[in-house]
C-alpha atoms as a PDB file:
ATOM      1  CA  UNK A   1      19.089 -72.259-133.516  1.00  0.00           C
ATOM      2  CA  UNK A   2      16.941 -71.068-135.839  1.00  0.00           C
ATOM      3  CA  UNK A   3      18.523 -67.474-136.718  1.00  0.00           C
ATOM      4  CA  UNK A   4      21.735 -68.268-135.209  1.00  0.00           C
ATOM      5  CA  UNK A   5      24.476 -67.034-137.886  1.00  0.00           C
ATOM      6  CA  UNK A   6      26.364 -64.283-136.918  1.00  0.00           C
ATOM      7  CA  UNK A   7      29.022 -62.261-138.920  1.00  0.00           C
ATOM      8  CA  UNK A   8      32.620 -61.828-138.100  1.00  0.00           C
ATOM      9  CA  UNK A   9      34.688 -58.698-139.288  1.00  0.00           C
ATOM     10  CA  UNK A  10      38.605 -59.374-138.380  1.00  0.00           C
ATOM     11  CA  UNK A  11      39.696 -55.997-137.055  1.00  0.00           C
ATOM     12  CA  UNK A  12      43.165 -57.170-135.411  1.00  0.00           C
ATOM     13  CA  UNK A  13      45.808 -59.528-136.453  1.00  0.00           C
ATOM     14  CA  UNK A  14      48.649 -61.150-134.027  1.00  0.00           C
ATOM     15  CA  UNK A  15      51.376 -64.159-134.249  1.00  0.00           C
ATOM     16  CA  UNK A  16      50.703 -67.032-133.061  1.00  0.00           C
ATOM     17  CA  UNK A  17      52.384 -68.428-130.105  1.00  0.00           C
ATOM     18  CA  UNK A  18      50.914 -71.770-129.870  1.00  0.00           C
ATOM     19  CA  UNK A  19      51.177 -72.623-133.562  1.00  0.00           C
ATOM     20  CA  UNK A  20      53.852 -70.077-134.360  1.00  0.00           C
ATOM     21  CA  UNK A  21      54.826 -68.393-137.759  1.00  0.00           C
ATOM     22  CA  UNK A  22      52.909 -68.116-139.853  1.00  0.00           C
ATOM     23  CA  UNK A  23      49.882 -68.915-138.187  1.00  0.00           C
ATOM     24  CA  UNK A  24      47.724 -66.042-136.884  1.00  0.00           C
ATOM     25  CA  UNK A  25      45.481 -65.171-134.319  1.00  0.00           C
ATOM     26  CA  UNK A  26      42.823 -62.763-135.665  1.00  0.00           C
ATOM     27  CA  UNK A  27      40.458 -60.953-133.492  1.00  0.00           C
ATOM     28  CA  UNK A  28      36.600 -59.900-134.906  1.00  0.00           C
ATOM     29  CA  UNK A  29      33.975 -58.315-134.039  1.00  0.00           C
ATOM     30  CA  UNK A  30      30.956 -59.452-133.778  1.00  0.00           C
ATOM     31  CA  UNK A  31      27.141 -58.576-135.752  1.00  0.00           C
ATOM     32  CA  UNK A  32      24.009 -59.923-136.173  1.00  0.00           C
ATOM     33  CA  UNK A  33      21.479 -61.070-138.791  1.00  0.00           C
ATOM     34  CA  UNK A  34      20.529 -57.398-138.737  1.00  0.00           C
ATOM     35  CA  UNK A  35      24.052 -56.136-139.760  1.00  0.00           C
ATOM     36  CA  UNK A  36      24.120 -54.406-135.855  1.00  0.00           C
ATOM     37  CA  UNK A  37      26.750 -55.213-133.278  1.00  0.00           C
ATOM     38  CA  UNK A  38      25.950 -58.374-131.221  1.00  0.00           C
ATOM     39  CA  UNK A  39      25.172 -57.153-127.631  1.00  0.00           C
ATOM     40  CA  UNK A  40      28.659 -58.517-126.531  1.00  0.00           C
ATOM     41  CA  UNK A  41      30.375 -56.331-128.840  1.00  0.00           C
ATOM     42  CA  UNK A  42      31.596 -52.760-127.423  1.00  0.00           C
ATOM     43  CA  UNK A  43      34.311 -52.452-129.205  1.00  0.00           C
ATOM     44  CA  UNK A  44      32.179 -50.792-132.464  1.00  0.00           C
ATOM     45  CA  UNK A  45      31.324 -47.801-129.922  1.00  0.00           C
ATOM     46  CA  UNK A  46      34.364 -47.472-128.366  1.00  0.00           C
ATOM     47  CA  UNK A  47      36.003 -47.469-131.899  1.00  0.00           C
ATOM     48  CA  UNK A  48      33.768 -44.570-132.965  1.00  0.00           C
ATOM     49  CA  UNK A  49      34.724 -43.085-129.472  1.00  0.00           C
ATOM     50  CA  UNK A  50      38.592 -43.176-129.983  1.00  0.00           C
ATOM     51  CA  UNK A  51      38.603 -42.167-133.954  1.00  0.00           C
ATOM     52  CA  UNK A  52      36.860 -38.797-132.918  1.00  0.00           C
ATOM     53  CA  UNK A  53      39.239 -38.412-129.758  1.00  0.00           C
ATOM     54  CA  UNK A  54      42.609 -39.336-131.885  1.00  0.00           C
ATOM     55  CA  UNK A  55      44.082 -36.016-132.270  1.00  0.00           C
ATOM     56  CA  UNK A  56      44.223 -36.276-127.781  1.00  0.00           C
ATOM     57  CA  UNK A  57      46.273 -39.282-128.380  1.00  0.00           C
ATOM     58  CA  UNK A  58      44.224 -41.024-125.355  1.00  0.00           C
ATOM     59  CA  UNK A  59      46.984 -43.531-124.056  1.00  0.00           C
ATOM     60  CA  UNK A  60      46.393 -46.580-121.857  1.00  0.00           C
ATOM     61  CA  UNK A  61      47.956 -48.948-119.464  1.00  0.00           C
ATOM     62  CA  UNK A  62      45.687 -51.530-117.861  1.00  0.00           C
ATOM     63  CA  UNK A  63      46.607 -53.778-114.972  1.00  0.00           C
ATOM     64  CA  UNK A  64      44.958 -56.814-115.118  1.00  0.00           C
ATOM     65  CA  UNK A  65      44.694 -58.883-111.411  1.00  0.00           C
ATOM     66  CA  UNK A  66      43.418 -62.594-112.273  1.00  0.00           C
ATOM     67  CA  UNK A  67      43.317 -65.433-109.566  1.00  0.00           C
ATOM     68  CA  UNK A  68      44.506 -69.156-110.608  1.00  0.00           C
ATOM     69  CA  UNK A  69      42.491 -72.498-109.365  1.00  0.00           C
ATOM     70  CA  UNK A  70      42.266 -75.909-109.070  1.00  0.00           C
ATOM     71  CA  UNK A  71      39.942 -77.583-111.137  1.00  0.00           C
ATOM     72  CA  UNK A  72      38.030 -78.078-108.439  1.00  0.00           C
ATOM     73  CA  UNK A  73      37.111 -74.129-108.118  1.00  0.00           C
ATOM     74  CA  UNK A  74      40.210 -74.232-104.896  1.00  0.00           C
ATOM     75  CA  UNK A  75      43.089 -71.071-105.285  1.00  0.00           C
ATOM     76  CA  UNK A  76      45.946 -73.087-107.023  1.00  0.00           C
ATOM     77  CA  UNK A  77      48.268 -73.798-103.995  1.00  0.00           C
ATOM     78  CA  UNK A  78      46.424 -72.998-101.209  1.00  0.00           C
ATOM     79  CA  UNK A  79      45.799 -75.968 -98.297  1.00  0.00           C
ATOM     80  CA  UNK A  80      43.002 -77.994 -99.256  1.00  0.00           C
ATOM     81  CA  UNK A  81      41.546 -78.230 -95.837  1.00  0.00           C
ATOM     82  CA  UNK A  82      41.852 -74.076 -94.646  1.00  0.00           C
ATOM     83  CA  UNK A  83      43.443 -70.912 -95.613  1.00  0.00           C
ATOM     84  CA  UNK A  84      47.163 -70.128 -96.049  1.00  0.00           C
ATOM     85  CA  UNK A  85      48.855 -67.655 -93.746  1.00  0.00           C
ATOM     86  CA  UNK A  86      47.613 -63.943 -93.705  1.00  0.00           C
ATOM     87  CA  UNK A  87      48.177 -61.406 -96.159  1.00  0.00           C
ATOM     88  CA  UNK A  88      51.300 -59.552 -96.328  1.00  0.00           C
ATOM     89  CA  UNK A  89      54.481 -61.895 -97.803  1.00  0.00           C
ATOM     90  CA  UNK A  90      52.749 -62.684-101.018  1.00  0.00           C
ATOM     91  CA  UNK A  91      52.779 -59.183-103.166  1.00  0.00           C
ATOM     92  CA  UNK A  92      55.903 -59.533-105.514  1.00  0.00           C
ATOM     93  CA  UNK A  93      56.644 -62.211-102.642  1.00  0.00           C
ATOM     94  CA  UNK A  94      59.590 -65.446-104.163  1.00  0.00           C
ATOM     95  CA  UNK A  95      59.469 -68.570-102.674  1.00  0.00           C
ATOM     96  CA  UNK A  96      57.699 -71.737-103.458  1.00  0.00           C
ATOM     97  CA  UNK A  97      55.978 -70.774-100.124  1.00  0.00           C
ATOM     98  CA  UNK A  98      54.893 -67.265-101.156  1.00  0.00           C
ATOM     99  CA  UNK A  99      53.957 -67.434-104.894  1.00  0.00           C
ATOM    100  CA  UNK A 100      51.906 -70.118-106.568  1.00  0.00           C
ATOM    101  CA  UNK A 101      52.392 -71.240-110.285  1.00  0.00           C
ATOM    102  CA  UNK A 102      55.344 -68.708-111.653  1.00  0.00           C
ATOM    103  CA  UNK A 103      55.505 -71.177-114.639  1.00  0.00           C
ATOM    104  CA  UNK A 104      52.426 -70.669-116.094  1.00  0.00           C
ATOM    105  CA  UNK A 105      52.630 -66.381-115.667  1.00  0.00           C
ATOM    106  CA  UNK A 106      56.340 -66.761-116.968  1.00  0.00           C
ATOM    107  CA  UNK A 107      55.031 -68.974-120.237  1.00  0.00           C
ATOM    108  CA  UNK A 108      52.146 -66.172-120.838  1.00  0.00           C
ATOM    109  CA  UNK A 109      54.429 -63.468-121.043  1.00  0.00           C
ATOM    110  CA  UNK A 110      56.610 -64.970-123.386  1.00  0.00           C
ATOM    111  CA  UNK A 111      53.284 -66.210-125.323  1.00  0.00           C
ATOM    112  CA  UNK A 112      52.337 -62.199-124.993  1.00  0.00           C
ATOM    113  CA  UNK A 113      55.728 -61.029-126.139  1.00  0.00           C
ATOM    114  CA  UNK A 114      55.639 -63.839-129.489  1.00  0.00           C
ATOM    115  CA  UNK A 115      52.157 -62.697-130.330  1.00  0.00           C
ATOM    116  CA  UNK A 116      53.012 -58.806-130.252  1.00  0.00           C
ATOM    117  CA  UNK A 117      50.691 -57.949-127.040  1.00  0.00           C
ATOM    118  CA  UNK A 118      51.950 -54.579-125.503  1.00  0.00           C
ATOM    119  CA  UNK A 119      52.878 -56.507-122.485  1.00  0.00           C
ATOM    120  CA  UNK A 120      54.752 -54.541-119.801  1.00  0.00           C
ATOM    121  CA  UNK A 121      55.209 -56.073-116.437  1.00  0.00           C
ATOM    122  CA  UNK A 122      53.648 -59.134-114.552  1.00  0.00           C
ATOM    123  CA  UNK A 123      54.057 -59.175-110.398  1.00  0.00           C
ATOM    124  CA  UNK A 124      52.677 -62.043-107.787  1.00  0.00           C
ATOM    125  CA  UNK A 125      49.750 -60.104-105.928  1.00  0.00           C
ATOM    126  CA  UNK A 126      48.226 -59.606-102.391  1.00  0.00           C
ATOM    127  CA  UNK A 127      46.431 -62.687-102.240  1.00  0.00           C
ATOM    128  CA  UNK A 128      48.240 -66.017-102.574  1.00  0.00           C
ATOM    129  CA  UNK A 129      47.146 -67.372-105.800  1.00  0.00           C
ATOM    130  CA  UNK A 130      46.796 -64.094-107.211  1.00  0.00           C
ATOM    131  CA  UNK A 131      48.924 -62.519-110.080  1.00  0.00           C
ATOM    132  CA  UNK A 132      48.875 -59.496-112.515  1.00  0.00           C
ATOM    133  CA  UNK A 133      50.345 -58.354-116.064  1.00  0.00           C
ATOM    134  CA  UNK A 134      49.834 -55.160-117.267  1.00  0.00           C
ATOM    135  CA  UNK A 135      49.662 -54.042-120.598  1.00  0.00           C
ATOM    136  CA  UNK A 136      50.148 -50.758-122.572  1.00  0.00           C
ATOM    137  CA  UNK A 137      50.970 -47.756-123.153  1.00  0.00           C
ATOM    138  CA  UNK A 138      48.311 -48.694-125.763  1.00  0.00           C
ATOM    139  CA  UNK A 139      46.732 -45.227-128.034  1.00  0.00           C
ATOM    140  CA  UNK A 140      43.213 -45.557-128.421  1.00  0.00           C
ATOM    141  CA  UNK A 141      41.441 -48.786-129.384  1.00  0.00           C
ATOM    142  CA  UNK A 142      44.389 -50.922-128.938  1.00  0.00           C
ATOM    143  CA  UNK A 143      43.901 -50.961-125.293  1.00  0.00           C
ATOM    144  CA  UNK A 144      41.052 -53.066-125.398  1.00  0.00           C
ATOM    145  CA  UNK A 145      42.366 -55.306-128.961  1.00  0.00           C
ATOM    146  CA  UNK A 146      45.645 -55.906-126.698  1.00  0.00           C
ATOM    147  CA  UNK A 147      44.017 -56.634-123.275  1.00  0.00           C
ATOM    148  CA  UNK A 148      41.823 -59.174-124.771  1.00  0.00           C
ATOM    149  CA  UNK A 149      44.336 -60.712-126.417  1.00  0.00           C
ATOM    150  CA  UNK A 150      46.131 -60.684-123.422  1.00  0.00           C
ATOM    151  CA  UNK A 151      43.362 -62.579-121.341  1.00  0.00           C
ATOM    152  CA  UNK A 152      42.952 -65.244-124.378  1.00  0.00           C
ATOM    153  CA  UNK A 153      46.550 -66.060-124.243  1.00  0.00           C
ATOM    154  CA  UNK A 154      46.342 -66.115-120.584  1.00  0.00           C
ATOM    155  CA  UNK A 155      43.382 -68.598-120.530  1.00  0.00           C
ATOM    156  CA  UNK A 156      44.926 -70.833-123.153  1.00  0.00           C
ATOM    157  CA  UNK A 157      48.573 -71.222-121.295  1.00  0.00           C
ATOM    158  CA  UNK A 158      46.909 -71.918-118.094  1.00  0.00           C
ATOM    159  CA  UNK A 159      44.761 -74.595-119.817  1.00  0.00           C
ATOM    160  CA  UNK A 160      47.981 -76.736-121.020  1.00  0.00           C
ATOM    161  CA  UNK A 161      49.030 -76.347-117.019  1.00  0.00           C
ATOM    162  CA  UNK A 162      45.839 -77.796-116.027  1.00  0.00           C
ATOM    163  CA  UNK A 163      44.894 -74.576-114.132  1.00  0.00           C
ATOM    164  CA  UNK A 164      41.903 -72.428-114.197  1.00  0.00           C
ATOM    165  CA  UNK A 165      42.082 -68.544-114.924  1.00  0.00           C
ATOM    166  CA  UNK A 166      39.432 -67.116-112.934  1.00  0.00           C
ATOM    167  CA  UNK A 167      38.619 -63.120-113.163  1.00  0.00           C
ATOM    168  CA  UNK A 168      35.890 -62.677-110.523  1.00  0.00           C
ATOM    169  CA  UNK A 169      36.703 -59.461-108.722  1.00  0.00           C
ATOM    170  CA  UNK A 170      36.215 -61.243-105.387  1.00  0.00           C
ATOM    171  CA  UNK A 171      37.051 -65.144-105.440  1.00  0.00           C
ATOM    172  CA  UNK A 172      37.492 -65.373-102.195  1.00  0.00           C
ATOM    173  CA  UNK A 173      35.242 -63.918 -99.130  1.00  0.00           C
ATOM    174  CA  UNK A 174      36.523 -62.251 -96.153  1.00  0.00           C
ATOM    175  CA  UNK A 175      40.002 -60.684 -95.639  1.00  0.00           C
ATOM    176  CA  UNK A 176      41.280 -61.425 -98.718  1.00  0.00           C
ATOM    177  CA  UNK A 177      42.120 -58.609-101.408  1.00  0.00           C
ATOM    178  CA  UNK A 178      40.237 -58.702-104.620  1.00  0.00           C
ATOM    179  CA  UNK A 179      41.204 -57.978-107.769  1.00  0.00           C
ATOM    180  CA  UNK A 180      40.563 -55.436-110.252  1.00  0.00           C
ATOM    181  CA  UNK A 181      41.607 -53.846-113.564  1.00  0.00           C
ATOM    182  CA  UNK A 182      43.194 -50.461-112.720  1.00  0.00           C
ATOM    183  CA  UNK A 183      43.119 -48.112-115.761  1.00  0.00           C
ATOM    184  CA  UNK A 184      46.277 -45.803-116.108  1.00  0.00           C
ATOM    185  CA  UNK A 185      45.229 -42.788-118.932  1.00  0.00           C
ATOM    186  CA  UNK A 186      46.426 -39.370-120.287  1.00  0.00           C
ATOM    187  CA  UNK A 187      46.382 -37.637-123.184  1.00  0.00           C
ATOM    188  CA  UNK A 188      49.055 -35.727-124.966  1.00  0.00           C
ATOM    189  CA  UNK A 189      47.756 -32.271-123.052  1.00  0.00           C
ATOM    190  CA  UNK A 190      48.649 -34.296-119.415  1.00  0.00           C
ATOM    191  CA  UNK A 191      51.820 -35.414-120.406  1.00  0.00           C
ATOM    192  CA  UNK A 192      53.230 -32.456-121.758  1.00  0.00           C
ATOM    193  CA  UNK A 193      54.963 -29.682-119.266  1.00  0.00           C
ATOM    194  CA  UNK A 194      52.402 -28.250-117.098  1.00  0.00           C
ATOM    195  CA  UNK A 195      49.810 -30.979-117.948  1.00  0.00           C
ATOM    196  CA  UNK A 196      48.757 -31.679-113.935  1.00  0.00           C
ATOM    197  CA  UNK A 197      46.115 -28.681-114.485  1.00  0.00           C
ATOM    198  CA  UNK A 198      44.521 -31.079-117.553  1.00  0.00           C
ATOM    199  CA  UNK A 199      44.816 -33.886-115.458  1.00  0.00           C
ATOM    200  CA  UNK A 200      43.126 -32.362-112.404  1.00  0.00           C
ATOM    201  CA  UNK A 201      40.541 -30.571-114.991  1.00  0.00           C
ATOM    202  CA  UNK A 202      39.453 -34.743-116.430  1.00  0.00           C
ATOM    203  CA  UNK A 203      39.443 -35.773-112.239  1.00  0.00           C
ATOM    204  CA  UNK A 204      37.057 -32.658-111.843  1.00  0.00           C
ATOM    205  CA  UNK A 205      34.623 -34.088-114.856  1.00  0.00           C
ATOM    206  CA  UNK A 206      35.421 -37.935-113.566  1.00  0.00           C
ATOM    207  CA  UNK A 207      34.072 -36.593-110.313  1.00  0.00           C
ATOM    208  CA  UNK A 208      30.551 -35.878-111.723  1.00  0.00           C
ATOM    209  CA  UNK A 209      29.511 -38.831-113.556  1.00  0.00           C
ATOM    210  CA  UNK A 210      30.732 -41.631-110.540  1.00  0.00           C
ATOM    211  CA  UNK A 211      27.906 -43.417-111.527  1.00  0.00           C
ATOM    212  CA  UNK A 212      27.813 -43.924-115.254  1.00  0.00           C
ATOM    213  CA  UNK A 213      31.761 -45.278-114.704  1.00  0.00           C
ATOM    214  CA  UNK A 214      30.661 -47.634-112.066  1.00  0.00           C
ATOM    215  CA  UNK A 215      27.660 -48.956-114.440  1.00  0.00           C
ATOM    216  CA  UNK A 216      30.851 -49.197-117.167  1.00  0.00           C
ATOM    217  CA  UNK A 217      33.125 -50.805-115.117  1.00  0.00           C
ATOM    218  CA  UNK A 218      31.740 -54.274-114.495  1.00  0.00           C
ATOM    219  CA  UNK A 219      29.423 -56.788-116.954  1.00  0.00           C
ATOM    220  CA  UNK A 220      26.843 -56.518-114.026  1.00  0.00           C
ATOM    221  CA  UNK A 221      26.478 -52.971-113.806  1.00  0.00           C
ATOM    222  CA  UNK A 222      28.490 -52.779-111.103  1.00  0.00           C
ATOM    223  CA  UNK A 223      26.757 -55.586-108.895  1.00  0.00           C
ATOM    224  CA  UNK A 224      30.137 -57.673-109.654  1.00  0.00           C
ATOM    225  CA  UNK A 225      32.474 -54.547-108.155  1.00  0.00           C
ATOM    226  CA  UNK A 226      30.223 -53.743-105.442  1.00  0.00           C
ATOM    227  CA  UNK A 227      31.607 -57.174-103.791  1.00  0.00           C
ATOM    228  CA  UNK A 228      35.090 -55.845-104.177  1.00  0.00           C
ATOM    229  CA  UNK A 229      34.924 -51.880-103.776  1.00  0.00           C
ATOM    230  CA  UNK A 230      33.878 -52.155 -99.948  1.00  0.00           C
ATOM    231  CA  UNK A 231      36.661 -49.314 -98.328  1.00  0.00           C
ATOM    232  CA  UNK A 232      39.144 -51.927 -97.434  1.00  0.00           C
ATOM    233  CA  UNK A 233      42.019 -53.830 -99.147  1.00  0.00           C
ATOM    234  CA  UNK A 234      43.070 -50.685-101.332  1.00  0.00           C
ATOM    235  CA  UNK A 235      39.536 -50.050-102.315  1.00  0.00           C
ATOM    236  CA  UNK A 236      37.405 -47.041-102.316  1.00  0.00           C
ATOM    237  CA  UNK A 237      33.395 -47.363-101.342  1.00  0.00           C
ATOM    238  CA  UNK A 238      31.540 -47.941-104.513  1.00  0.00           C
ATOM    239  CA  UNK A 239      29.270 -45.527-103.374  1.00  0.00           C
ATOM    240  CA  UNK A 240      31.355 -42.534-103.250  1.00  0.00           C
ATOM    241  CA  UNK A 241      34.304 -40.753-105.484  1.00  0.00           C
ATOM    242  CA  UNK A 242      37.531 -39.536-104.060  1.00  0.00           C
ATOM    243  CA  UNK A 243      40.894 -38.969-105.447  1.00  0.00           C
ATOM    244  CA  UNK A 244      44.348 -38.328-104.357  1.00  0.00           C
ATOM    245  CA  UNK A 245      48.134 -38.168-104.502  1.00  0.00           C
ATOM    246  CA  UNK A 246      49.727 -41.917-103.884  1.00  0.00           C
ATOM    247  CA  UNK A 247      46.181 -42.641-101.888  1.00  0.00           C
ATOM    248  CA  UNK A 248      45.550 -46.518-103.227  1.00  0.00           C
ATOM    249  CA  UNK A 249      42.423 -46.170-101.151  1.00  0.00           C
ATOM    250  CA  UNK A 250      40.743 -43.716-103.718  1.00  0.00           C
ATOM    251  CA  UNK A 251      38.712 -43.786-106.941  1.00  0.00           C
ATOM    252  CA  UNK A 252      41.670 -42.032-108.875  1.00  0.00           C
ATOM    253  CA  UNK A 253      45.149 -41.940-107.951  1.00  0.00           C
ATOM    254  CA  UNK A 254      47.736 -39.297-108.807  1.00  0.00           C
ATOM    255  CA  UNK A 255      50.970 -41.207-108.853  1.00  0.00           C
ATOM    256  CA  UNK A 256      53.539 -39.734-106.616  1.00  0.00           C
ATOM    257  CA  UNK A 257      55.943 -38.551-109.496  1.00  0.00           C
ATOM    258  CA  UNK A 258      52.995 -37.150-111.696  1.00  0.00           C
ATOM    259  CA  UNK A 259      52.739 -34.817-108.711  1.00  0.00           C
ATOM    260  CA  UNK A 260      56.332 -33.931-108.502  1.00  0.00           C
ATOM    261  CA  UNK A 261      56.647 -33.602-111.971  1.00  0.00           C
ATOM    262  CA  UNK A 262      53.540 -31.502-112.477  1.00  0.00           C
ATOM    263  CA  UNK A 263      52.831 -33.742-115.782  1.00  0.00           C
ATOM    264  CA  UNK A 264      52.087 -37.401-116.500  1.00  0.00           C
ATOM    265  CA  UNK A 265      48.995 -39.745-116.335  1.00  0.00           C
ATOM    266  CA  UNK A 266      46.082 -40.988-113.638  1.00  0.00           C
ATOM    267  CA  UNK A 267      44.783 -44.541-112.501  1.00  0.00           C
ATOM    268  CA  UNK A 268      41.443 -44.664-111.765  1.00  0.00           C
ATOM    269  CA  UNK A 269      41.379 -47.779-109.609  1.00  0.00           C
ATOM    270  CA  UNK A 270      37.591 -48.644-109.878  1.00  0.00           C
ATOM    271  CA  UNK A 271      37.245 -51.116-113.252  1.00  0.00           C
ATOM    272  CA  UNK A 272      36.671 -54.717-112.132  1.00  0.00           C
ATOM    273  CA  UNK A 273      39.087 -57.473-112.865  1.00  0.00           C
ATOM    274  CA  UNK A 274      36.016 -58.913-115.369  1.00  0.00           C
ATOM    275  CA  UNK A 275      35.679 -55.264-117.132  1.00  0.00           C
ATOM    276  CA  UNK A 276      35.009 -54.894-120.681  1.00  0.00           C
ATOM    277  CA  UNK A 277      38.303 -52.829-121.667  1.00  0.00           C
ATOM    278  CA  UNK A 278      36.717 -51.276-124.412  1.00  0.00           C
ATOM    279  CA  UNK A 279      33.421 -50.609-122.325  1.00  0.00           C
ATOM    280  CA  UNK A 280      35.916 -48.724-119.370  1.00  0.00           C
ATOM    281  CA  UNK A 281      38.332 -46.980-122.329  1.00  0.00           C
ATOM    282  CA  UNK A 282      35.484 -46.037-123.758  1.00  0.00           C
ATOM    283  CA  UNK A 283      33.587 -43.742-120.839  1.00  0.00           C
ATOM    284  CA  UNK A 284      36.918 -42.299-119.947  1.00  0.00           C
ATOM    285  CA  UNK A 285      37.541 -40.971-123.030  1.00  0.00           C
ATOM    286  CA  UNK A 286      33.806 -39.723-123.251  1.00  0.00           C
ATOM    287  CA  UNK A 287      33.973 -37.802-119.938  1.00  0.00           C
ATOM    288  CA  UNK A 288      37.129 -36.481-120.119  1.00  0.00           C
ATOM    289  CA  UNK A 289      37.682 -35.330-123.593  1.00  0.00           C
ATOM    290  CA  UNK A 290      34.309 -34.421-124.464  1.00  0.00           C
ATOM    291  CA  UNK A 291      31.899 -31.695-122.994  1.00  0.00           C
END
């Protein structure tokens, strides 16, 4: 309390949804007494990262998994004395008794769509309870501006629904998926004619540095993920990298018509649901695009 003033620099401006015109929602980042970036803040690196990367044109797509609760910590919708039916008729399932709470993930994409967040698909997921919207294709640092935005809006429409928005990459023990924040990325080399060899070239360098990703793709370091990226329920082990064509079990996936095509993007499946998008955009771009 003593030192506790910190200093706000707007860096992105977006409408309003709650308010609406002409009220704004800016996004800042964050320093210290010191004039340096408050530990939280990774977008200042990642900024630095993109500007000297932006003749690549680095594009990405993020897919963000979230779960919704009770207020009582329960999955929204799910019996409050056991467990809902297995796995299997929920993913992109309809039906009041397959999908949980399309109201609030149809009032967030409008809310996205008003406030100018590259929004570009929602879909129910594995688990019961569990959803997903996916933004980009973003260029550079508007990944992480948009994503954020993205989870603020999210957080705020669930609030007037009485729901919670958790994150956690693995809410739920046992056989239950867990959810993550796969990273789709290319540059303007990999989506040109020809570009699989550039692609293949950044999987080659992705290969060699598992570790520093993993470190990058969590707020713990990894401990979070390491709950989550067990082998099972479309994961790959934590503790080793693999990729492949259409292979949702791997570190990085080559989609099915990148491979056809000979030209496109990758996901690397490995960022946590809780990720710092700017912390994840931010590696990728250093160990693919620079030596």
């Amino acid at each position: 309390g003593s030192n506790s003033d910190m200093y706000l620099h707007p860096v992105a401006i977006f409408r309003d949804p709650f308010r609406r015109d002409p009220n704004k929602l800016v996004l800042c980042e964050v320093f210290k007494y010191n004039k340096k970036p408050a530990e939280t803040n990774q977008r200042k690196t990642c900024n630095e990262v993109m500007e000297q990367a932006k003749d690549k044109k680095p594009w990405f797509g993020i897919e963000q998994e979230y779960t919704l609760l009770d207020t009582d910590g329960h999955p929204f919708g799910w019996p409050k004395n056991g467990f809902p039916g297995p796995q299997g008729p929920y993913y992109c399932g309809v039906g009041a008794n397959k999908v949980y709470g399309r109201d609030i993930i149809e009032a967030h994409y409008r809310a996205c769509l008003y406030a100018g967040v590259k929004i570009a698909g929602c879909n129910a997921e594995v688990m019961p309870a569990q959803w997903e919207f996916q933004v980009g294709p973003c260029e550079g640092i508007d990944m992480g501006d948009h994503l954020w935005i993205g989870r603020y809006l999210l957080h705020r429409v669930a609030e007037d629904f009485g729901v919670v928005v958790t994150l956690d990459p693995k809410p739920i023990e046992g056989d239950w998926n867990g959810a993550g924040a796969h990273c789709n990325y290319s540059t303007l080399q990999m989506r040109e004619d020809g570009g699989i060899k550039y692609i293949e070239d950044a999987i080659e360098k992705l290969s060699k540095h598992h570790v520093r990703h993993i470190k990058a793709y969590d707020p713990k370091e990894g401990k979070d993920n390491e709950r989550r990226l067990t082998g099972f329920h479309e994961t790959s082990s934590i503790h080793d990298f693999s990729a492949g064509i259409a292979n949702r079990g791997a570190s990085i996936r080559i989609p099915r018509q990148v491979a056809e095509e000979k030209k496109g993007y990758l996901e690397d499946r490995r960022p946590s649901s809780n990720c710092d998008p700017y912390a994840v955009t931010e590696v990728i771009v250093r160990t693919t695009c620079f030596d």
